[in-house]
Structures are given as C-alpha cells and as structure tokens.
N, C-alpha and C. Protein backbone atom coordinates (compact mmCIF):
# COMPACT_ATOMS: atom_id res chain seq x y z
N UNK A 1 0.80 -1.21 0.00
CA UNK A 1 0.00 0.00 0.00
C UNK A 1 0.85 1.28 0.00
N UNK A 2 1.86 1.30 0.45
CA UNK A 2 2.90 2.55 0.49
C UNK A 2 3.04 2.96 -0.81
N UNK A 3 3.64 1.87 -1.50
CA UNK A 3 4.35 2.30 -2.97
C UNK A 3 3.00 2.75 -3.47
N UNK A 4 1.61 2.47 -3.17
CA UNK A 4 0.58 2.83 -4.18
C UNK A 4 0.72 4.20 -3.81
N UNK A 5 0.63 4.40 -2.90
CA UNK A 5 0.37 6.06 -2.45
C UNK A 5 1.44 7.02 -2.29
N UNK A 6 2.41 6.60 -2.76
CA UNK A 6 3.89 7.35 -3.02
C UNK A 6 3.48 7.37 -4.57
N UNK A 7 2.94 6.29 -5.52
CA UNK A 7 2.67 7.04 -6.73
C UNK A 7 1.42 7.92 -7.16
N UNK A 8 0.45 7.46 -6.11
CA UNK A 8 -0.75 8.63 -6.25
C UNK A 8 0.06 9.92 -6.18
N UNK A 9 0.93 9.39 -4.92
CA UNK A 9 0.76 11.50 -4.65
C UNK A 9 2.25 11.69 -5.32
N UNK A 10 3.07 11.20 -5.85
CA UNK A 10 3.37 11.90 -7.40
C UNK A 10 2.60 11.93 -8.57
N UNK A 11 1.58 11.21 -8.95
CA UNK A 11 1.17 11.88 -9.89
C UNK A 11 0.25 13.31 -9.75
N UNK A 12 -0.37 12.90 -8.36
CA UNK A 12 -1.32 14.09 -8.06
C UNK A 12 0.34 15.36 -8.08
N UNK A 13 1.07 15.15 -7.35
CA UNK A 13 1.67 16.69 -7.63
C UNK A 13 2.21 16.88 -9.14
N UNK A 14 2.36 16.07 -10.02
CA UNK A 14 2.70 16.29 -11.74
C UNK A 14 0.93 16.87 -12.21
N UNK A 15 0.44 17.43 -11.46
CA UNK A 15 -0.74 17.32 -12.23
C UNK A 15 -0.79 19.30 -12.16
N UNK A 16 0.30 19.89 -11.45
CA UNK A 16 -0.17 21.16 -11.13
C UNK A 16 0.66 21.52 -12.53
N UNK A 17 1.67 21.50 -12.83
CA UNK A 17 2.44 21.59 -14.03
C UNK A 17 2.19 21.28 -15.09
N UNK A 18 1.40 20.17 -14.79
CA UNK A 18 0.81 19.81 -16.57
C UNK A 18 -0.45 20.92 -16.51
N UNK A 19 -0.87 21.38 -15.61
CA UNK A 19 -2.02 22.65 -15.51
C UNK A 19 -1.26 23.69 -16.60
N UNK A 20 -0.03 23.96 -16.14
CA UNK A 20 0.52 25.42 -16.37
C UNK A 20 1.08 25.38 -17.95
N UNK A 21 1.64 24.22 -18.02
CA UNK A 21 2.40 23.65 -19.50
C UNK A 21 1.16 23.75 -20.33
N UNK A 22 -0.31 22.97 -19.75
CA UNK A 22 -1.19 23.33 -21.14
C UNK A 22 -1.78 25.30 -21.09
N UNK A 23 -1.52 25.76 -19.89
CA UNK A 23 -1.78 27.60 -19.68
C UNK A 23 -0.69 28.04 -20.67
N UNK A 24 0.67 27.74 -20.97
CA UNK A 24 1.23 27.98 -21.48
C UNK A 24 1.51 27.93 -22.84
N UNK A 25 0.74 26.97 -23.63
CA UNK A 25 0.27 26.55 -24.49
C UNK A 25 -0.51 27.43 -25.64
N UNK A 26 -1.43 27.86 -24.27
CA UNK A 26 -3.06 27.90 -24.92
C UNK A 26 -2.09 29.64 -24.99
N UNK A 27 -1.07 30.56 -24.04
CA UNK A 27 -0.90 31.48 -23.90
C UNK A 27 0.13 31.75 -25.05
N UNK A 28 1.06 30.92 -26.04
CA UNK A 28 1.77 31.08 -27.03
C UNK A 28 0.90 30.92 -27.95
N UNK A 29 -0.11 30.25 -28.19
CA UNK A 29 -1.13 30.04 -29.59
C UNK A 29 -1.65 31.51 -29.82
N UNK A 30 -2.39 32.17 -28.73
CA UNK A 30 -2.74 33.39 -28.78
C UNK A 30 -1.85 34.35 -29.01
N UNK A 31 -0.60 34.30 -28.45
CA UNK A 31 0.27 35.30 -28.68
C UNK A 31 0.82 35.40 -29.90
N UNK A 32 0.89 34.12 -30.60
CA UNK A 32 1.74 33.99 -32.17
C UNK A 32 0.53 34.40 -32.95
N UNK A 33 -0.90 34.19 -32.63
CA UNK A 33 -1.95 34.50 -33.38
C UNK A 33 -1.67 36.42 -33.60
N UNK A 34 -1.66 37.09 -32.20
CA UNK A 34 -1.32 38.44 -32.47
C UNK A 34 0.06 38.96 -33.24
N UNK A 35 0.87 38.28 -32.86
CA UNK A 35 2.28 38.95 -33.93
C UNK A 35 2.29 38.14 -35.38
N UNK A 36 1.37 37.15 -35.43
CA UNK A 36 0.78 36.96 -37.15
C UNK A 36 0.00 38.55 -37.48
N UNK A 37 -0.98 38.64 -37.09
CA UNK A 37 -1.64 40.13 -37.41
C UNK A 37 -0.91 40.87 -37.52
N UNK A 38 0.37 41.53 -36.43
CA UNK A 38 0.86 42.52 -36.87
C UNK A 38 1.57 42.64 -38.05
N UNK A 39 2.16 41.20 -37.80
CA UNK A 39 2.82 41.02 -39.25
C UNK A 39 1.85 41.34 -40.55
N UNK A 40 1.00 41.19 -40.54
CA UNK A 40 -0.04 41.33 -41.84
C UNK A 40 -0.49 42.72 -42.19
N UNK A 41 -0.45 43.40 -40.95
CA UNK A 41 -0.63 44.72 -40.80
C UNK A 41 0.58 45.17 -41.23
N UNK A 42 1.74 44.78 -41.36
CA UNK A 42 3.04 45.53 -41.68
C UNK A 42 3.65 45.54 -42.99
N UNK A 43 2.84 44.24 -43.39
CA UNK A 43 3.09 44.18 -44.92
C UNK A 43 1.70 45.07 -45.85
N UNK A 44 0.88 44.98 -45.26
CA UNK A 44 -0.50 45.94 -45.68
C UNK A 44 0.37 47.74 -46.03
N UNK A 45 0.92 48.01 -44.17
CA UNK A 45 1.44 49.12 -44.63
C UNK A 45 2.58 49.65 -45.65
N UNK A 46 3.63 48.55 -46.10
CA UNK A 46 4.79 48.74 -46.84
C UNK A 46 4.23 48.65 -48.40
N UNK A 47 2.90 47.71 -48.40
CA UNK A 47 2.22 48.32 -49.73
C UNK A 47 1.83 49.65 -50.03
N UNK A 48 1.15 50.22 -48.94
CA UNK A 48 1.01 51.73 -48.88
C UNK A 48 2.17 52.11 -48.94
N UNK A 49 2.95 52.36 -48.23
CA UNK A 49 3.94 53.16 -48.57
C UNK A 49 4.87 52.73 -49.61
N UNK A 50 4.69 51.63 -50.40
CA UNK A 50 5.43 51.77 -51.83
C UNK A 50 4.33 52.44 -53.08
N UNK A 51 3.34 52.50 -52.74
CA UNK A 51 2.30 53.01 -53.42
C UNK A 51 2.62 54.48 -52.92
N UNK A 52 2.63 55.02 -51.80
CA UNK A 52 2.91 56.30 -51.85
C UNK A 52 3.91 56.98 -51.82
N UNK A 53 5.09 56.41 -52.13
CA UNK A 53 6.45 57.02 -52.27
C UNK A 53 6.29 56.71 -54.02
N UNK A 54 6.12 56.11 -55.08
CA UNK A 54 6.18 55.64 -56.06
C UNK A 54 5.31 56.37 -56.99
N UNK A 55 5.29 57.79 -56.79
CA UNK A 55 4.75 58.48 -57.28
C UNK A 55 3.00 58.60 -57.58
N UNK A 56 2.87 58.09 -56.12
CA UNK A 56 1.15 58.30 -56.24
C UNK A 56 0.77 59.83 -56.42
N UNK A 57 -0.20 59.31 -56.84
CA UNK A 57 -1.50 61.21 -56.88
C UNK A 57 -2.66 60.95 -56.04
N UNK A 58 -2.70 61.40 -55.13
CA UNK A 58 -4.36 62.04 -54.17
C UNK A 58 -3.99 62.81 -53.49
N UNK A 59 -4.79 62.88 -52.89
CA UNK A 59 -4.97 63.98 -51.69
C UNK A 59 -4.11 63.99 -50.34
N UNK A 60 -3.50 64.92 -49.69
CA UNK A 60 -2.97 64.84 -48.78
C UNK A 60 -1.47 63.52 -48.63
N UNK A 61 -0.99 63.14 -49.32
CA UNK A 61 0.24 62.44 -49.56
C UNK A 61 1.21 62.52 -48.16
N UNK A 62 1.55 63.67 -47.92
CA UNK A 62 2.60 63.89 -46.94
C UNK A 62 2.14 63.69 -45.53
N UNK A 63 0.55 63.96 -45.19
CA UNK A 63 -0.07 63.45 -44.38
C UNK A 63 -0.06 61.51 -43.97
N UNK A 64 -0.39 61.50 -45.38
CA UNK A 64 -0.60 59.77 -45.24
C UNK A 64 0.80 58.92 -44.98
N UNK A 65 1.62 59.83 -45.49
CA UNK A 65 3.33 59.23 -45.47
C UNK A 65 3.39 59.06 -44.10
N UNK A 66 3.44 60.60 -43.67
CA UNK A 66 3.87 60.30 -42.05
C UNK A 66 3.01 59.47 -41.31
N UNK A 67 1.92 59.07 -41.83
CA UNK A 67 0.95 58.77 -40.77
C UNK A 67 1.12 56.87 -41.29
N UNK A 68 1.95 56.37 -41.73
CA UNK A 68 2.30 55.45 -42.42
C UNK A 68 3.51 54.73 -41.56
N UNK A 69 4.21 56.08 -41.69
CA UNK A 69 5.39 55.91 -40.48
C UNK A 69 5.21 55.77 -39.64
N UNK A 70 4.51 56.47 -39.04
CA UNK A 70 4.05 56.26 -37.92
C UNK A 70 3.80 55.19 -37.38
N UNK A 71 2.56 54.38 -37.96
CA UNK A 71 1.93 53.23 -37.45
C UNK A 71 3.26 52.18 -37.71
N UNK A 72 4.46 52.08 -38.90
CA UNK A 72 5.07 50.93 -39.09
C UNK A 72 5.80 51.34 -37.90
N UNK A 73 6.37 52.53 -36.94
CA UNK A 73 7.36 52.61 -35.79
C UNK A 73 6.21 51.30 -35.00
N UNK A 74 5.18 52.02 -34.84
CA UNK A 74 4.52 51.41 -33.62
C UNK A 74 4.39 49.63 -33.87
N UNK A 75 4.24 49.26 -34.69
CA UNK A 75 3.78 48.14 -34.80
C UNK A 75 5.75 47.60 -34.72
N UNK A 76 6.85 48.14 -35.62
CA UNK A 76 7.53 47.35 -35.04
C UNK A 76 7.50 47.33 -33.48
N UNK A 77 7.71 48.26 -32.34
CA UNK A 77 7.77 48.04 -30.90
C UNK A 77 6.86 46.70 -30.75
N UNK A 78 5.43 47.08 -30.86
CA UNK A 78 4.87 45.57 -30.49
C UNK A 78 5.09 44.50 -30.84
N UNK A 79 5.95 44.32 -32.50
CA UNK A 79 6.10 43.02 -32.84
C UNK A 79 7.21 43.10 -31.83
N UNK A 80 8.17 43.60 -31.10
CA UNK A 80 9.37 43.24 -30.05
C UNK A 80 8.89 42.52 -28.98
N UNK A 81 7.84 43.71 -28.62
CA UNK A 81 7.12 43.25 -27.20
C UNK A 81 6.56 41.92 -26.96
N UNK A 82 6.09 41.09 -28.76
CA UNK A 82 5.61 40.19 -28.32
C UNK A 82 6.38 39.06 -29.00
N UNK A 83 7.17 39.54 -29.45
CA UNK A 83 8.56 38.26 -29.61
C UNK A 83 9.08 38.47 -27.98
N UNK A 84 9.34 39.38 -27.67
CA UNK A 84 9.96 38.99 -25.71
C UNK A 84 8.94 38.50 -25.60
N UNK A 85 7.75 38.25 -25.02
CA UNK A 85 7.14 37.83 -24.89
C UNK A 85 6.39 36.10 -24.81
N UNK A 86 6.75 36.17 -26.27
CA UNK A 86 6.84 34.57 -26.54
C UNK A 86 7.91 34.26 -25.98
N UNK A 87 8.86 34.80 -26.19
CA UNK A 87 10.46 34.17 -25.54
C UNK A 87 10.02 33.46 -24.47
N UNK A 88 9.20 34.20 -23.39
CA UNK A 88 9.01 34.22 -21.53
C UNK A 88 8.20 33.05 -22.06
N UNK A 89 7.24 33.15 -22.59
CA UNK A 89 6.23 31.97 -22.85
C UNK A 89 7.29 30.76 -22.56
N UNK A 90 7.87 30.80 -23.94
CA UNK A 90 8.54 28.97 -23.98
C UNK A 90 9.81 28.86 -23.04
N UNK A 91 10.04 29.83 -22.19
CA UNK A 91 10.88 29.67 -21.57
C UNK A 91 10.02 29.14 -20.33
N UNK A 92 9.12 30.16 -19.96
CA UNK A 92 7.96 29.18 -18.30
C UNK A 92 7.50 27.69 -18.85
N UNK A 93 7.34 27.71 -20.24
CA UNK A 93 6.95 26.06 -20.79
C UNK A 93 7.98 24.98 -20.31
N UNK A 94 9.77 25.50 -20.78
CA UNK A 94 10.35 24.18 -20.28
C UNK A 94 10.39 24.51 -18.83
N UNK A 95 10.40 25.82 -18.32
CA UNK A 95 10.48 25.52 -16.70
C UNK A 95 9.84 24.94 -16.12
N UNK A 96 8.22 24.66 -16.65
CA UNK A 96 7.43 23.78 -16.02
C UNK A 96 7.33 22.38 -16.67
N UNK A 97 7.87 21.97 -17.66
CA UNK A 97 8.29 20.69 -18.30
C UNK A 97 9.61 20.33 -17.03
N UNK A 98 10.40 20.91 -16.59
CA UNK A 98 11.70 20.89 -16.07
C UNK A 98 11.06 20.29 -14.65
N UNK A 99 9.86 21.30 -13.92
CA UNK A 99 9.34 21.23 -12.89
C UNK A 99 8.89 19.89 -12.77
N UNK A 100 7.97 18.98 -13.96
CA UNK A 100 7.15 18.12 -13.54
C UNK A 100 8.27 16.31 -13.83
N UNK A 101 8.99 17.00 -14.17
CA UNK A 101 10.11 15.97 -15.01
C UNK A 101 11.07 15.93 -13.41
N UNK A 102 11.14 17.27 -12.77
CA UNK A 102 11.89 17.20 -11.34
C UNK A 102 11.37 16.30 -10.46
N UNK A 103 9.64 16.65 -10.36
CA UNK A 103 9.12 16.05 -9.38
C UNK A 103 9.23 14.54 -9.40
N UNK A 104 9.36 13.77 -10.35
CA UNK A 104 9.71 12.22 -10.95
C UNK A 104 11.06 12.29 -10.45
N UNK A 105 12.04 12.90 -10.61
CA UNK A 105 12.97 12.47 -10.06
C UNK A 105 13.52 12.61 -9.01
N UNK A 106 12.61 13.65 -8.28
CA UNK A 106 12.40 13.83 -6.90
C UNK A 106 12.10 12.07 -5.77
N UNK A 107 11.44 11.51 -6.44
CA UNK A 107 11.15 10.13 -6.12
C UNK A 107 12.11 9.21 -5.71
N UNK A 108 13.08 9.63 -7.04
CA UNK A 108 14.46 8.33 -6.92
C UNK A 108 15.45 9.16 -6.41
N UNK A 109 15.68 10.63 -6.27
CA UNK A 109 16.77 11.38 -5.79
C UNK A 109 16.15 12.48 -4.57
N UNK A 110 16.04 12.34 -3.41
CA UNK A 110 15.60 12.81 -2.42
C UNK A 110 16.26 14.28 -2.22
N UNK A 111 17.43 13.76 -2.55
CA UNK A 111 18.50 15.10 -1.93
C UNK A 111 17.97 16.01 -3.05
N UNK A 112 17.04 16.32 -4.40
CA UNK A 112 17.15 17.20 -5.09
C UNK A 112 15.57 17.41 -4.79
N UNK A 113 14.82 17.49 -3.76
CA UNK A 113 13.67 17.91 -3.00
C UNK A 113 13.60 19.29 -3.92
N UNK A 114 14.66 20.36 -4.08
CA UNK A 114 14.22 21.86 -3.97
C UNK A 114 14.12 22.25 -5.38
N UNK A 115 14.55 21.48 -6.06
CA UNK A 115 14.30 21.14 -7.49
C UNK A 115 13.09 21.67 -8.35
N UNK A 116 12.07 20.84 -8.05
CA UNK A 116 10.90 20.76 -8.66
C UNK A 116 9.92 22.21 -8.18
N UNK A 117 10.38 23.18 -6.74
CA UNK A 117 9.75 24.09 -6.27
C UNK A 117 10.37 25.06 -7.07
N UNK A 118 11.98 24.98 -7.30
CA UNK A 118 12.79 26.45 -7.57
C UNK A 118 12.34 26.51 -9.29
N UNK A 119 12.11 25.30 -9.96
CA UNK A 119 11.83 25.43 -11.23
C UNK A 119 10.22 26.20 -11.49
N UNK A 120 9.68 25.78 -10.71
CA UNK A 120 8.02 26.25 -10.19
C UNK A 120 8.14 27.58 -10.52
N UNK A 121 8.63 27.80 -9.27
CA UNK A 121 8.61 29.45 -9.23
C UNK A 121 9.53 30.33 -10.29
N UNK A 122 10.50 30.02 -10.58
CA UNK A 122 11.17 30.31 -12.64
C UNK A 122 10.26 30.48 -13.00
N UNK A 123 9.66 29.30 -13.62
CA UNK A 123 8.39 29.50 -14.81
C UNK A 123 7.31 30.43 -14.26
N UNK A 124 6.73 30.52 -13.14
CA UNK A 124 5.89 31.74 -12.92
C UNK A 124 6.45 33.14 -13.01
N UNK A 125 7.78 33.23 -12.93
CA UNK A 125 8.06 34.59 -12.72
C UNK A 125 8.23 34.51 -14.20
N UNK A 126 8.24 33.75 -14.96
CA UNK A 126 8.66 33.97 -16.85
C UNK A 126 7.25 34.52 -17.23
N UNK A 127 6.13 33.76 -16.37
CA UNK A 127 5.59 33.44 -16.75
C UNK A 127 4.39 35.60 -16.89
N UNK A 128 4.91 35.63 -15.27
CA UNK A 128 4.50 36.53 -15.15
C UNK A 128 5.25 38.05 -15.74
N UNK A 129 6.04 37.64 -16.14
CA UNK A 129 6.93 38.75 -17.22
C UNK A 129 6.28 39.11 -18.60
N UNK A 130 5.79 37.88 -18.61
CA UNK A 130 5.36 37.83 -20.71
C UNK A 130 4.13 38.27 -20.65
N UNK A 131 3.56 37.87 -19.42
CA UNK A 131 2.09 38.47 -19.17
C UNK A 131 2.28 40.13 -19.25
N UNK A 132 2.92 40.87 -18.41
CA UNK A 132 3.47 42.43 -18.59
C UNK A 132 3.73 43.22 -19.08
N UNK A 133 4.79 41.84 -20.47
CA UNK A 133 4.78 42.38 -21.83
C UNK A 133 3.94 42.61 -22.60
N UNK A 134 2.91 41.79 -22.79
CA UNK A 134 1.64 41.71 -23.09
C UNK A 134 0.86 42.87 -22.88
N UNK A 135 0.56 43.05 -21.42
CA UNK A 135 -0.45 44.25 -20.93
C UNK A 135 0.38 45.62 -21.57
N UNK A 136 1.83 45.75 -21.52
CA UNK A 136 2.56 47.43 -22.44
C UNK A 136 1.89 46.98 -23.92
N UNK A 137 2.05 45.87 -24.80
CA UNK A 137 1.61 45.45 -26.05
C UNK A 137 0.55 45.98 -26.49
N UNK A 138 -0.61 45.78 -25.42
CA UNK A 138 -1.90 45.92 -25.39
C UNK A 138 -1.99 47.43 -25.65
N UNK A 139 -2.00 47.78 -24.63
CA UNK A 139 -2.02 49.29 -24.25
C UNK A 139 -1.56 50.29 -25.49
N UNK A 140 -0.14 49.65 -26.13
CA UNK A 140 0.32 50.65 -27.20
C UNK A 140 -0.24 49.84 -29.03
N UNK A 141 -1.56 48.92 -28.71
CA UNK A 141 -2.30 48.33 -30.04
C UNK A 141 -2.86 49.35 -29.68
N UNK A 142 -4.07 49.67 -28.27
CA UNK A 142 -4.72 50.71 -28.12
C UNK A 142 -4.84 52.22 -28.66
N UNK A 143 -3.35 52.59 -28.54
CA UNK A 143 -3.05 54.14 -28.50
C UNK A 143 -2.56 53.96 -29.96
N UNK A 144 -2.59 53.20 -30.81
CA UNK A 144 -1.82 53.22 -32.25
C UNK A 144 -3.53 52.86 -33.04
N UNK A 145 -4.74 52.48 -32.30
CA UNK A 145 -5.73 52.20 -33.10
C UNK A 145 -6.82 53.61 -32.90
N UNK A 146 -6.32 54.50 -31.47
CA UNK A 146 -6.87 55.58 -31.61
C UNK A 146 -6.15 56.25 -32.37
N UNK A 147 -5.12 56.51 -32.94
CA UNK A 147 -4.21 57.91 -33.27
C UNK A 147 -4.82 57.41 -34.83
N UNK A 148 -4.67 55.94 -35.00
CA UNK A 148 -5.39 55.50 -36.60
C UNK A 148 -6.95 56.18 -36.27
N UNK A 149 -7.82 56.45 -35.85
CA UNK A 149 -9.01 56.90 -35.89
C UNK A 149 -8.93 58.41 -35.55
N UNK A 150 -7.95 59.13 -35.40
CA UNK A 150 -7.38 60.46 -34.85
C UNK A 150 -7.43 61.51 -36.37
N UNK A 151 -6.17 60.27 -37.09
CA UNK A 151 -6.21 60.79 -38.83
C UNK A 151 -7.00 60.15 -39.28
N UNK A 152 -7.84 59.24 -39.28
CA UNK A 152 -9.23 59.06 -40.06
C UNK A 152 -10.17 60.57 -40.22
N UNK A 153 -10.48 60.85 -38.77
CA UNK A 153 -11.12 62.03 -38.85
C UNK A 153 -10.75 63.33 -38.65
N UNK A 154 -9.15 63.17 -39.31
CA UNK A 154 -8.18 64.33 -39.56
C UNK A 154 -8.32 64.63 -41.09
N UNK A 155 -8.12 63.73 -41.84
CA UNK A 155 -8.27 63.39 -42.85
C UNK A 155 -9.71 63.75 -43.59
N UNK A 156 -10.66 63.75 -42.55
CA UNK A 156 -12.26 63.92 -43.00
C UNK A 156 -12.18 65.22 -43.09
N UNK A 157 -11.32 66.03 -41.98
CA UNK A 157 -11.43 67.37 -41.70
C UNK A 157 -10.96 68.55 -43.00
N UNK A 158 -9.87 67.59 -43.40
CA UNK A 158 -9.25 67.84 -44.39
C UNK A 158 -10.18 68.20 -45.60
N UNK A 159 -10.70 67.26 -45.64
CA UNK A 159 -11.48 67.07 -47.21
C UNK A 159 -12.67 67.83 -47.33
N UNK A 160 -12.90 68.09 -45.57
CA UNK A 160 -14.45 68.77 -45.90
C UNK A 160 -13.91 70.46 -45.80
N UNK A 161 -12.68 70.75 -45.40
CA UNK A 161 -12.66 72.26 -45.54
C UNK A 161 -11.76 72.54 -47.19
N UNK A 162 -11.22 71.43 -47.18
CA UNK A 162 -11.22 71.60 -49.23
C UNK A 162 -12.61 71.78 -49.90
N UNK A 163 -13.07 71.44 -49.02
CA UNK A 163 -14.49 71.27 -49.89
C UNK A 163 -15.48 72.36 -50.01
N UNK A 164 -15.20 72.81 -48.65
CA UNK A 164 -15.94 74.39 -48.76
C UNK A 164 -15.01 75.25 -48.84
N UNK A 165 -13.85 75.03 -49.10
CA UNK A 165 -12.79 76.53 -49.73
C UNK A 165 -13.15 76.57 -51.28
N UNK A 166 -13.33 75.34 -51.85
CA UNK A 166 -13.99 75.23 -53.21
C UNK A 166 -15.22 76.04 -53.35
N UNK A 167 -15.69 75.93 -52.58
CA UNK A 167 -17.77 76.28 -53.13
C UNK A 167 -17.44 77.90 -52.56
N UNK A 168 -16.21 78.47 -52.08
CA UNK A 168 -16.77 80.15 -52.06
C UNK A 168 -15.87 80.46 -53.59
C-alpha cells in the first residue's frame, strides 16, 4: 500500500504543471496568433507606402506618409514586445516541463527535493513577465488604433474644408 500512495501523490503533484504547461500553451497560440496580425498589418502598410512614395496622386500624400510611419514605428515596438514575450512563454513552458520531469525524479533522488519548487517558481516569474509584456503590447495596439481613428477624422477634416474653400 505505500508504494501505491507514493505514486498517487506523485502523480497528483505532476498534475499542477501539466495545468501550467497546457496555460502555457493555450498562452503562445494566442500570442503567435497576435504577432501573425501585426505582421499582416506591416506588410499591408509597406504596400502603402510603396504606393505612396512611387509616385502616387491624391490627396494629402505627406499626411498619409507620415501617418504610415508612424503606425510601421509602432507596430515594429509591439512586434518586439511580443517576440519577448513569446520568448518568456517557452521559456515558463520548459520551466514547467523541467518542474514536472523534477518532481519524478524527486522520487528516486531525495537530496534534489528543492528542485521541482525552484523550477516552479522560474516558470511563474517567466511566466508573469510575458504576461506584462503583453499588458505594455496591449495598451500601445490601443493608443496606435486611436491615433489610426485620430487621422481618419483628420483626414475627413481635411477634405471637408477643401471642400468648402472650393464652393466660395
């Protein structure tokens, strides 16, 4: 009966890590899902701006340039933020692969008890880093999707006082 319950309660403690390894998971799928977008967004904008350096004609050009620039500065920072980001991801992944792989050998090697806790707490603090990166990420998609709706209706402003400098 011993040995049964020396392997219950290792598997019951491999069970908190395989929690975090599939959190970690589900938290890189989402994150590669967002720096796919930006990426798509970045090639969207380098079409614009080869279209508008390449001798386009409309309206307001030097407006749209900078405002072109603009958004490609911002979006590179976030694609950084969320490459660090992922980094922390797969780095708390093997720490808690490391963690639940410790606790097994915690079994046959006693003396390495502190093992399977110090790897624990690694991967949460990775874990809780990428999360941080994330929330600055967030925050500056935010302030780069208002300043895009800023010259939307900068741009409107534009067109409608061309429009009545025309009609006097």
């Amino acid at each position: 009966m011993p040995h049964s319950s020396l392997s219950l309660d290792l598997l019951t403690a491999m069970i908190t890590p395989a929690v975090l390894i599939s959190a970690c998971g589900t938290l890189i799928f989402s994150t590669s899902t967002r720096l796919a977008r930006v990426v798509d967004h970045v090639r969207e904008l380098t079409m614009a701006m080869d279209t508008l350096y390449a001798g386009a004609e409309g309206d307001f050009l030097e407006e749209r340039r900078a405002e072109v620039e603009r958004q490609l500065s911002i979006h590179a920072r976030r694609g950084r933020l969320i490459q660090w980001s992922l980094t922390s991801y797969y780095v708390s992944l093997g720490l808690f692969v490391g963690s639940a792989v410790a606790i097994g050998l915690v079994a046959f090697l006693p003396v390495a008890i502190w093992l399977p806790s110090t790897l624990g707490i690694l991967g949460t603090l990775a874990l809780f880093y990428a999360s941080v990166l994330l929330i600055n990420e967030t925050r500056l998609a935010v302030r780069s999707v208002n300043a895009e709706m800023a010259f939307a209706l900068r741009l409107r402003d534009l067109h409608v006082a061309r429009h009545l400098d025309s009609e006097r």
